[in-house]
Protein backbone atom coordinates (compact mmCIF):
# COMPACT_ATOMS: atom_id res chain seq x y z
CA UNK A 1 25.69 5.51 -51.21
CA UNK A 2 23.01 2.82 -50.59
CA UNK A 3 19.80 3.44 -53.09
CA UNK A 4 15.89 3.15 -52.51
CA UNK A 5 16.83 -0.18 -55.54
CA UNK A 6 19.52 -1.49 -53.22
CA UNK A 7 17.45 -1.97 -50.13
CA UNK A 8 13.70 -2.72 -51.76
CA UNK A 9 14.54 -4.06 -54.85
CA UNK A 10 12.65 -1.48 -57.11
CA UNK A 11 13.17 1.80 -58.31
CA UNK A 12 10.89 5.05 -57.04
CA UNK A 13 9.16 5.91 -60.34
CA UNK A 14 7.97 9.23 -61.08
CA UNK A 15 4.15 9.19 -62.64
CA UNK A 16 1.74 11.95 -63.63
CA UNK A 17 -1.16 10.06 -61.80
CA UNK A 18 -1.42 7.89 -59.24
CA UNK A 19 -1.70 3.99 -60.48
CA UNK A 20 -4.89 1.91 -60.96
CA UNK A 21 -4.01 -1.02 -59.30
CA UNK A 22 -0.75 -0.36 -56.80
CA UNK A 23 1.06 -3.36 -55.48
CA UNK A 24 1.41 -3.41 -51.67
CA UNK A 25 4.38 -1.45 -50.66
CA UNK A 26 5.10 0.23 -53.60
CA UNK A 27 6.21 3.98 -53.62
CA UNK A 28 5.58 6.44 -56.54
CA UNK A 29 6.31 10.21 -56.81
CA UNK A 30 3.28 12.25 -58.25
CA UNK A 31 4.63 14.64 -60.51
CA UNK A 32 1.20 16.45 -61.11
CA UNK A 33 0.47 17.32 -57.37
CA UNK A 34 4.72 17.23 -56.52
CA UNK A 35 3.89 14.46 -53.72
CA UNK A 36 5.91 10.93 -52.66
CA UNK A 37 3.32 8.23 -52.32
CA UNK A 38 2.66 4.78 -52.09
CA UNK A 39 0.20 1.94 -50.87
CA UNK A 40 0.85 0.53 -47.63
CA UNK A 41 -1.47 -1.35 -44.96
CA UNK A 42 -3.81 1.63 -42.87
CA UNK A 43 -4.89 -0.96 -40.01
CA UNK A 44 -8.07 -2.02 -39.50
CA UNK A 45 -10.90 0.50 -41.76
CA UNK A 46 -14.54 0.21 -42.29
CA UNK A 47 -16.00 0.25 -45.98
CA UNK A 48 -19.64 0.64 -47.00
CA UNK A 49 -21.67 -2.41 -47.92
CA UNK A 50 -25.08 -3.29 -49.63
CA UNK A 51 -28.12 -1.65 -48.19
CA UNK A 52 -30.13 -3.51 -46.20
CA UNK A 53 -33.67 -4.69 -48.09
CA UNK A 54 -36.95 -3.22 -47.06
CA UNK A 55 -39.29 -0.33 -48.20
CA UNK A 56 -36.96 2.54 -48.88
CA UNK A 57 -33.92 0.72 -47.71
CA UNK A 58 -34.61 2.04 -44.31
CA UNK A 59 -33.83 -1.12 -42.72
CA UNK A 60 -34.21 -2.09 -39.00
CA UNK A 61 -32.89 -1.28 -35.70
CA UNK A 62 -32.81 -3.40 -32.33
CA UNK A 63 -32.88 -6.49 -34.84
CA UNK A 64 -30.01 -9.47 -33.82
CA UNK A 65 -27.24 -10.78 -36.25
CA UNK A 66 -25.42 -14.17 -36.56
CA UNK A 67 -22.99 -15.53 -39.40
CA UNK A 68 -20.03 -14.40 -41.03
CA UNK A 69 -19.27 -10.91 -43.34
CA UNK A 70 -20.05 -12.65 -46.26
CA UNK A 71 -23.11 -15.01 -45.32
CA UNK A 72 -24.89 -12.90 -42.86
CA UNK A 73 -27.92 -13.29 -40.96
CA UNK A 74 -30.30 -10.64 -39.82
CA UNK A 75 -33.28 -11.34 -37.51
CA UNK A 76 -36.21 -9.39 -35.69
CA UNK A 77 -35.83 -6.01 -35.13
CA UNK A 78 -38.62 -2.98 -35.88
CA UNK A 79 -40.32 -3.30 -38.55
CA UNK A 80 -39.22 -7.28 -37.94
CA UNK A 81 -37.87 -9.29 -40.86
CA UNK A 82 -35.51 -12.37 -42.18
CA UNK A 83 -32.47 -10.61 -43.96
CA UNK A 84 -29.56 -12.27 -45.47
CA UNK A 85 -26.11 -10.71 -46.85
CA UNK A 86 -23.93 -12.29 -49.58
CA UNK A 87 -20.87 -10.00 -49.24
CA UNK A 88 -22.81 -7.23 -51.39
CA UNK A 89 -26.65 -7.72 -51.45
CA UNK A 90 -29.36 -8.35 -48.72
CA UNK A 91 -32.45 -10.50 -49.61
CA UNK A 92 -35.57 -11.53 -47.60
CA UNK A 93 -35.37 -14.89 -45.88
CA UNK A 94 -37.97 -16.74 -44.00
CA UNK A 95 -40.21 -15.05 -41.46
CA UNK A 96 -40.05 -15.25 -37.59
CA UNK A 97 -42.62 -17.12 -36.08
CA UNK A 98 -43.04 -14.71 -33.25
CA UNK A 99 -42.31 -11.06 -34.42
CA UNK A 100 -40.21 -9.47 -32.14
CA UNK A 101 -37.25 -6.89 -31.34
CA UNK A 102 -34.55 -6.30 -28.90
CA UNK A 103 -33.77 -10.06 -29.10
CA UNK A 104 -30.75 -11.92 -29.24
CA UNK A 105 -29.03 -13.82 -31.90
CA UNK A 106 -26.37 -16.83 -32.73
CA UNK A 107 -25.43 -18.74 -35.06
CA UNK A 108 -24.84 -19.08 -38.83
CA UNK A 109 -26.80 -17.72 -41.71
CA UNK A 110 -27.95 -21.24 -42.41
CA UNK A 111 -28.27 -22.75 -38.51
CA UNK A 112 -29.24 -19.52 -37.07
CA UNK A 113 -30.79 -19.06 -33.34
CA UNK A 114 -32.98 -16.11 -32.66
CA UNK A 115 -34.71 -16.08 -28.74
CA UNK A 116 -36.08 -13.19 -25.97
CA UNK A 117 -37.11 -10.26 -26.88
CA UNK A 118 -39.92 -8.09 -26.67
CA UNK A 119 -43.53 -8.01 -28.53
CA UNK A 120 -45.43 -6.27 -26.45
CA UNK A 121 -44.01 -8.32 -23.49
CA UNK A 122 -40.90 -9.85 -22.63
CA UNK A 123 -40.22 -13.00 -24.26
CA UNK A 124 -38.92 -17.04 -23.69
CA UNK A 125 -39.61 -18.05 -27.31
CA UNK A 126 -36.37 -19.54 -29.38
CA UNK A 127 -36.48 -20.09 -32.59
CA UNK A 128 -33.88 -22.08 -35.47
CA UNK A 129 -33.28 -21.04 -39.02
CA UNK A 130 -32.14 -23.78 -41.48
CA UNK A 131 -31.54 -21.10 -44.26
CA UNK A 132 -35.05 -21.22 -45.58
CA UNK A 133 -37.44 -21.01 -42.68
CA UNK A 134 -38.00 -20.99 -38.95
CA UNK A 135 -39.03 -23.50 -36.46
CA UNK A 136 -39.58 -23.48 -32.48
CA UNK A 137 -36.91 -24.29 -30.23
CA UNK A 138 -36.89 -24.89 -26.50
CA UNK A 139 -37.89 -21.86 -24.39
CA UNK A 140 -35.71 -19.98 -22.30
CA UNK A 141 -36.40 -20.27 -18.49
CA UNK A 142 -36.13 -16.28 -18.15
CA UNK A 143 -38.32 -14.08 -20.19
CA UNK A 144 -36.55 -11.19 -21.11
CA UNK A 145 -35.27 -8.36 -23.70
CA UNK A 146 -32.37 -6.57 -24.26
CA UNK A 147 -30.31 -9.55 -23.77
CA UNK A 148 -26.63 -10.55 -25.26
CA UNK A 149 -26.32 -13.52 -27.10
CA UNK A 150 -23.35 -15.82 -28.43
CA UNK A 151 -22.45 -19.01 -30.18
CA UNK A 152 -23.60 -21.62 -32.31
CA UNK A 153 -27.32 -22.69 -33.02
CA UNK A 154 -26.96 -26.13 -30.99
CA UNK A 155 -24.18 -24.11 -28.30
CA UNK A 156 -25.63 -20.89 -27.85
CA UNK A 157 -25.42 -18.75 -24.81
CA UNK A 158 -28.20 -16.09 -23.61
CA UNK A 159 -26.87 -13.43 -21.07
CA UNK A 160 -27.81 -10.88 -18.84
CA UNK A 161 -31.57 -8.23 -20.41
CA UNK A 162 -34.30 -7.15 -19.04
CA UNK A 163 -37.33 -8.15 -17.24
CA UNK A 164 -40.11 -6.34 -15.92
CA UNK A 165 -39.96 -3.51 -14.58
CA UNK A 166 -38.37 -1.53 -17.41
CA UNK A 167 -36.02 0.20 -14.59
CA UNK A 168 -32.22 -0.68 -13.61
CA UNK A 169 -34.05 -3.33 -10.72
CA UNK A 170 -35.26 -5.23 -13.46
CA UNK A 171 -31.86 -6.13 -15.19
CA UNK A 172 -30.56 -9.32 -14.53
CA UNK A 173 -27.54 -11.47 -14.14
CA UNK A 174 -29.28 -14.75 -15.71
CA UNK A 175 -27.27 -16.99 -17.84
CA UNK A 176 -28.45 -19.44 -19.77
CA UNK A 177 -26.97 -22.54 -22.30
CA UNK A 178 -28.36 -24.11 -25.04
CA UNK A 179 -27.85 -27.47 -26.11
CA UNK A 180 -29.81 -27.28 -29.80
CA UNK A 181 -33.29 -28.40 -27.87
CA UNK A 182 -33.23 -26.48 -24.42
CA UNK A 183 -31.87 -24.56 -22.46
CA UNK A 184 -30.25 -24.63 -19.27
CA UNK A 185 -28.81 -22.75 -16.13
CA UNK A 186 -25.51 -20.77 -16.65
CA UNK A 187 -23.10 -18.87 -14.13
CA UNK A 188 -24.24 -15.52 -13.42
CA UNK A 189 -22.68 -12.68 -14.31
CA UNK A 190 -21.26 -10.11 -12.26
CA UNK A 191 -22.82 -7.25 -13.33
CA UNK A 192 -26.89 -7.50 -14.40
CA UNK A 193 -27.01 -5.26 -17.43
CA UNK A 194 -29.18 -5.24 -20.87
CA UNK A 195 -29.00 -3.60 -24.37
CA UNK A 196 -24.69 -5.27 -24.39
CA UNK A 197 -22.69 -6.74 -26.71
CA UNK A 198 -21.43 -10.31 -26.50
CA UNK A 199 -18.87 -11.97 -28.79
CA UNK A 200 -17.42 -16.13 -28.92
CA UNK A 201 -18.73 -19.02 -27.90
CA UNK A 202 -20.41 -21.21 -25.13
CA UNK A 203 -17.36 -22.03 -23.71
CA UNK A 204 -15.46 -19.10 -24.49
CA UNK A 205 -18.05 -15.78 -24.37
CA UNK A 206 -17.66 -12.25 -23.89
CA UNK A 207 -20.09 -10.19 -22.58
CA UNK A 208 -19.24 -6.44 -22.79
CA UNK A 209 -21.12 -2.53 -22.00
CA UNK A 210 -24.63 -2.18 -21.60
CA UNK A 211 -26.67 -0.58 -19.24
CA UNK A 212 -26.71 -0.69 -15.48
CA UNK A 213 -27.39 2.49 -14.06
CA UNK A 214 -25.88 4.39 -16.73
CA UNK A 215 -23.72 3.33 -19.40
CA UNK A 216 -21.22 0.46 -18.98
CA UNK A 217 -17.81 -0.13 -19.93
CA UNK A 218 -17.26 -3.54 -17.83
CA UNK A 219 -16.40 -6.39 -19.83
CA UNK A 220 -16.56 -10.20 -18.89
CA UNK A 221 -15.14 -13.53 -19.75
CA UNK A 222 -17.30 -16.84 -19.73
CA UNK A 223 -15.40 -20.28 -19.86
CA UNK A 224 -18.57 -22.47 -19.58
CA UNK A 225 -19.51 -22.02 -16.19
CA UNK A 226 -18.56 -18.98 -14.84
CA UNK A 227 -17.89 -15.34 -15.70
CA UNK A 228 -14.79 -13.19 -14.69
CA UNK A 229 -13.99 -9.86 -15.08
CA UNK A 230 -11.56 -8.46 -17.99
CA UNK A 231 -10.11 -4.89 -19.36
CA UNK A 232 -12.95 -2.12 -19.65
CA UNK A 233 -13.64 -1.03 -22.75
CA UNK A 234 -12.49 2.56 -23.43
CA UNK A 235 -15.80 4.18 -24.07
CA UNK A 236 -18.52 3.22 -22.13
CA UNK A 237 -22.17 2.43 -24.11
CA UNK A 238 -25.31 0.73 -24.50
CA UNK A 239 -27.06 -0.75 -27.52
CA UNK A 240 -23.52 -1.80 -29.40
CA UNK A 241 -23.28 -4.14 -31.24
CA UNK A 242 -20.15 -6.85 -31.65
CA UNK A 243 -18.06 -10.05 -33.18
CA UNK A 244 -15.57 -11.64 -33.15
CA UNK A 245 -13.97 -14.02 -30.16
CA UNK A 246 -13.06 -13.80 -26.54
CA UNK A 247 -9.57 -13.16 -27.34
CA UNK A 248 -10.11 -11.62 -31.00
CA UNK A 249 -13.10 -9.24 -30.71
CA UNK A 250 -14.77 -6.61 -31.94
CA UNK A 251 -16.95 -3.88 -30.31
CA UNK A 252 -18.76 -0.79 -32.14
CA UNK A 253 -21.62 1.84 -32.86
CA UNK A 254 -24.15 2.07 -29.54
CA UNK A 255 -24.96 5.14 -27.52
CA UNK A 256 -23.63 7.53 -24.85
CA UNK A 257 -26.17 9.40 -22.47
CA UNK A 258 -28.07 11.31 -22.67
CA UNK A 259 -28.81 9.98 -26.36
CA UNK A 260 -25.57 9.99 -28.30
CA UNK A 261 -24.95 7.52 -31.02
CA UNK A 262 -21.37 6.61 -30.86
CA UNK A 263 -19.59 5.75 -33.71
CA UNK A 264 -16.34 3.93 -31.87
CA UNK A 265 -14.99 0.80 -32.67
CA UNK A 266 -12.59 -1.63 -30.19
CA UNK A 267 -10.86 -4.32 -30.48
CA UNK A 268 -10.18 -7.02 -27.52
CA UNK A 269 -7.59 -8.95 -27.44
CA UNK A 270 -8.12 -11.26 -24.47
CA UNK A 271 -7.29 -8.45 -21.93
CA UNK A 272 -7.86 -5.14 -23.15
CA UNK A 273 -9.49 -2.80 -25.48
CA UNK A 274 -7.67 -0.47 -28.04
CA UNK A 275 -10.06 2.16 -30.11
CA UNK A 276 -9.50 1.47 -34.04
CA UNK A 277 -11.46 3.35 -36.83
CA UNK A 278 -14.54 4.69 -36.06
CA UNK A 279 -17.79 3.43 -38.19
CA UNK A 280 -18.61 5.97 -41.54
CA UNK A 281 -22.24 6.09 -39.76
CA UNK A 282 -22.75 6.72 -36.06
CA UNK A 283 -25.45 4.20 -34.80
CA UNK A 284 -26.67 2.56 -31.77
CA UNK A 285 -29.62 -0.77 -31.15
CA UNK A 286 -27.64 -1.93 -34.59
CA UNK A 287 -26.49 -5.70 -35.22
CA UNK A 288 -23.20 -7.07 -36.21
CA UNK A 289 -21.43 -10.66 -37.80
CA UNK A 290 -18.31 -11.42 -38.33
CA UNK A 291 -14.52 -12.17 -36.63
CA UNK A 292 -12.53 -9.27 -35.62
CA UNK A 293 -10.08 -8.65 -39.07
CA UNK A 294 -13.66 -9.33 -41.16
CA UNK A 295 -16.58 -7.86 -39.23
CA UNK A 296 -19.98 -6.32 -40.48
CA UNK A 297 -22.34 -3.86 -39.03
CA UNK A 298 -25.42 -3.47 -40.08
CA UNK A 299 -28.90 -1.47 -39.57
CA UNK A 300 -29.33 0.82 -36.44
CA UNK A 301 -30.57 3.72 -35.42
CA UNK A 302 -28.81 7.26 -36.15
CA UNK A 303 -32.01 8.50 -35.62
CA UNK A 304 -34.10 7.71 -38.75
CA UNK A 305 -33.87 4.12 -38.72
CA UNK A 306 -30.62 3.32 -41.32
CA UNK A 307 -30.28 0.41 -43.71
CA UNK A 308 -26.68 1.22 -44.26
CA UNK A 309 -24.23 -1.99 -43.96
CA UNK A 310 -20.20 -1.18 -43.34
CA UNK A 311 -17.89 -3.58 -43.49
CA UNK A 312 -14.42 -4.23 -41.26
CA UNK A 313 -11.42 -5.50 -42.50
CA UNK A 314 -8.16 -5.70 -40.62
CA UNK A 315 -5.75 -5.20 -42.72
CA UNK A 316 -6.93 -2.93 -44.78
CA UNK A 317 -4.71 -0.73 -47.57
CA UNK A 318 -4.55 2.56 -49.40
CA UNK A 319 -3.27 4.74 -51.21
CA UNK A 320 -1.01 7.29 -48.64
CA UNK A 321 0.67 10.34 -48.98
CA UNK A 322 4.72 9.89 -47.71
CA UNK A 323 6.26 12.16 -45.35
CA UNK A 324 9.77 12.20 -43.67
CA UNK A 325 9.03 14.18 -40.84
């Protein structure tokens, strides 16, 4: 008879406790609690983070993020404020020329890109982040809030938002590019839309949800110049956040009508959307950094305001309890 030794290579040892530090694929049987075990890769799974910094750790909502799960950048937002993430802790960065939420964001936490939004009215002003402080940039053409936003700080991309009227007539379809100094005419999208989620770059974008007339769950591909339809995410939302790339992304948190704050992630994977593990905190107008196997989500609104930061990673492993059925 072929053994468990044979075919792995190691023997199934019996322990009163579970081990500190298990080795991937290893298998244990718990004599305490009678139970086969062992430590195996759980998918994709969201772990908490370091609080956002503020008064009370309460943190923002319908801010913008930009950089990478370990060197994150947080901008704008209400109250508005410069945060940046190490991988554990948030500190205060430089502050905003023009204070302002439901903007848009790009970049890294050292060449960051922060433009629209709304401080009482709908905004053109860009602004760049060297790490330390922020300086104007070229306007955009269209004034607006609620916009997506994706790419680098000298490629960014500025999509869809809202003008005025704050009704579904005054969404729009506007794209524009920026080349580090301006900004210039994009294709339009399909669909005019604001409060969505965008993910990639200049050349290779992703705009996704957002609100129309309702809720959205249309998706859309940009490859410089134009934008093209793609697979519908599962759930449709507003104010989500994402990251990721157009064939690697990820899409979570927002809201549901009539005022449901969603906890759902997706991934994309070029063509369609498959639901993964849902955030600890249900949130919506929150930010996000990050690829798709090493995201971050951070801030929100659940309501209070939240300064809570989860992080993504893909894979991910635990401890599991073994079955044979």
């Amino acid at each position: 008879m072929t053994t468990f030794k044979e075919i792995s290579g190691q023997l199934i040892r019996t322990l009163s406790s579970d081990p500190a530090n298990p080795q991937v694929g290893q298998i244990w049987y718990n004599s305490t609690i009678g139970v086969l075990k062992g430590y195996q890769n759980i998918g994709g799974a969201w772990a908490a983070g370091g609080t956002m910094a503020g008064a009370e750790g309460f943190g923002v909502k319908q801010h913008a993020g930009a950089g990478t799960q370990t060197a994150a950048l947080s901008m704008g937002g209400s109250p508005p404020s410069t945060q940046e993430y190490d991988g554990s802790t948030w500190t205060t960065g430089g502050t905003l020329g023009t204070a302002r939420y439901v903007l848009a964001g790009c970049g890294t936490q050292t060449a960051g890109l922060a433009f629209g939004g709304y401080d009482g009215s709908n905004l053109t002003a860009t602004e760049e982040y060297n790490g330390t402080s922020w300086t104007a940039g070229g306007n955009l053409a269209t004034a607006r809030r609620g916009l997506g936003g994706l790419g680098l700080q000298t490629a960014g991309l500025a999509f869809g938002g809202l003008t005025t009227p704050p009704t579904p007539a005054g969404n729009v379809t506007s794209t524009e590019e920026y080349n580090g100094s301006a900004w210039t005419g994009g294709g339009n999208m399909a669909t005019a839309r604001r409060v969505l989620g965008g993910a990639g770059t200049q050349t290779a974008g992703l705009g996704f949800g957002g609100y129309t007339t309702g809720e959205s769950n249309a998706t859309e591909e940009y490859n410089g110049s134009a934008w093209t339809a793609g697979g519908n995410l599962n759930t449709a939302r507003s104010s989500l956040a994402g990251s990721g790339t157009q064939t690697a992304a990820l899409g979570f948190g927002g809201q549901n009508p009539p005022s449901t704050t969603l906890a759902n992630t997706e991934k994309y994977n070029g063509s369609a959307w498959t639901n993964d593990s849902n955030l600890a905190t249900a949130r919506n107008v929150l930010a996000g950094a990050g690829s798709q196997t090493a995201g971050l989500a951070f801030g929100g609104n659940i309501p209070p305001t939240t300064g809570a930061t989860e992080e993504y990673n893909d894979p991910s492993f635990a401890t599991q309890t073994l079955t044979t059925s």
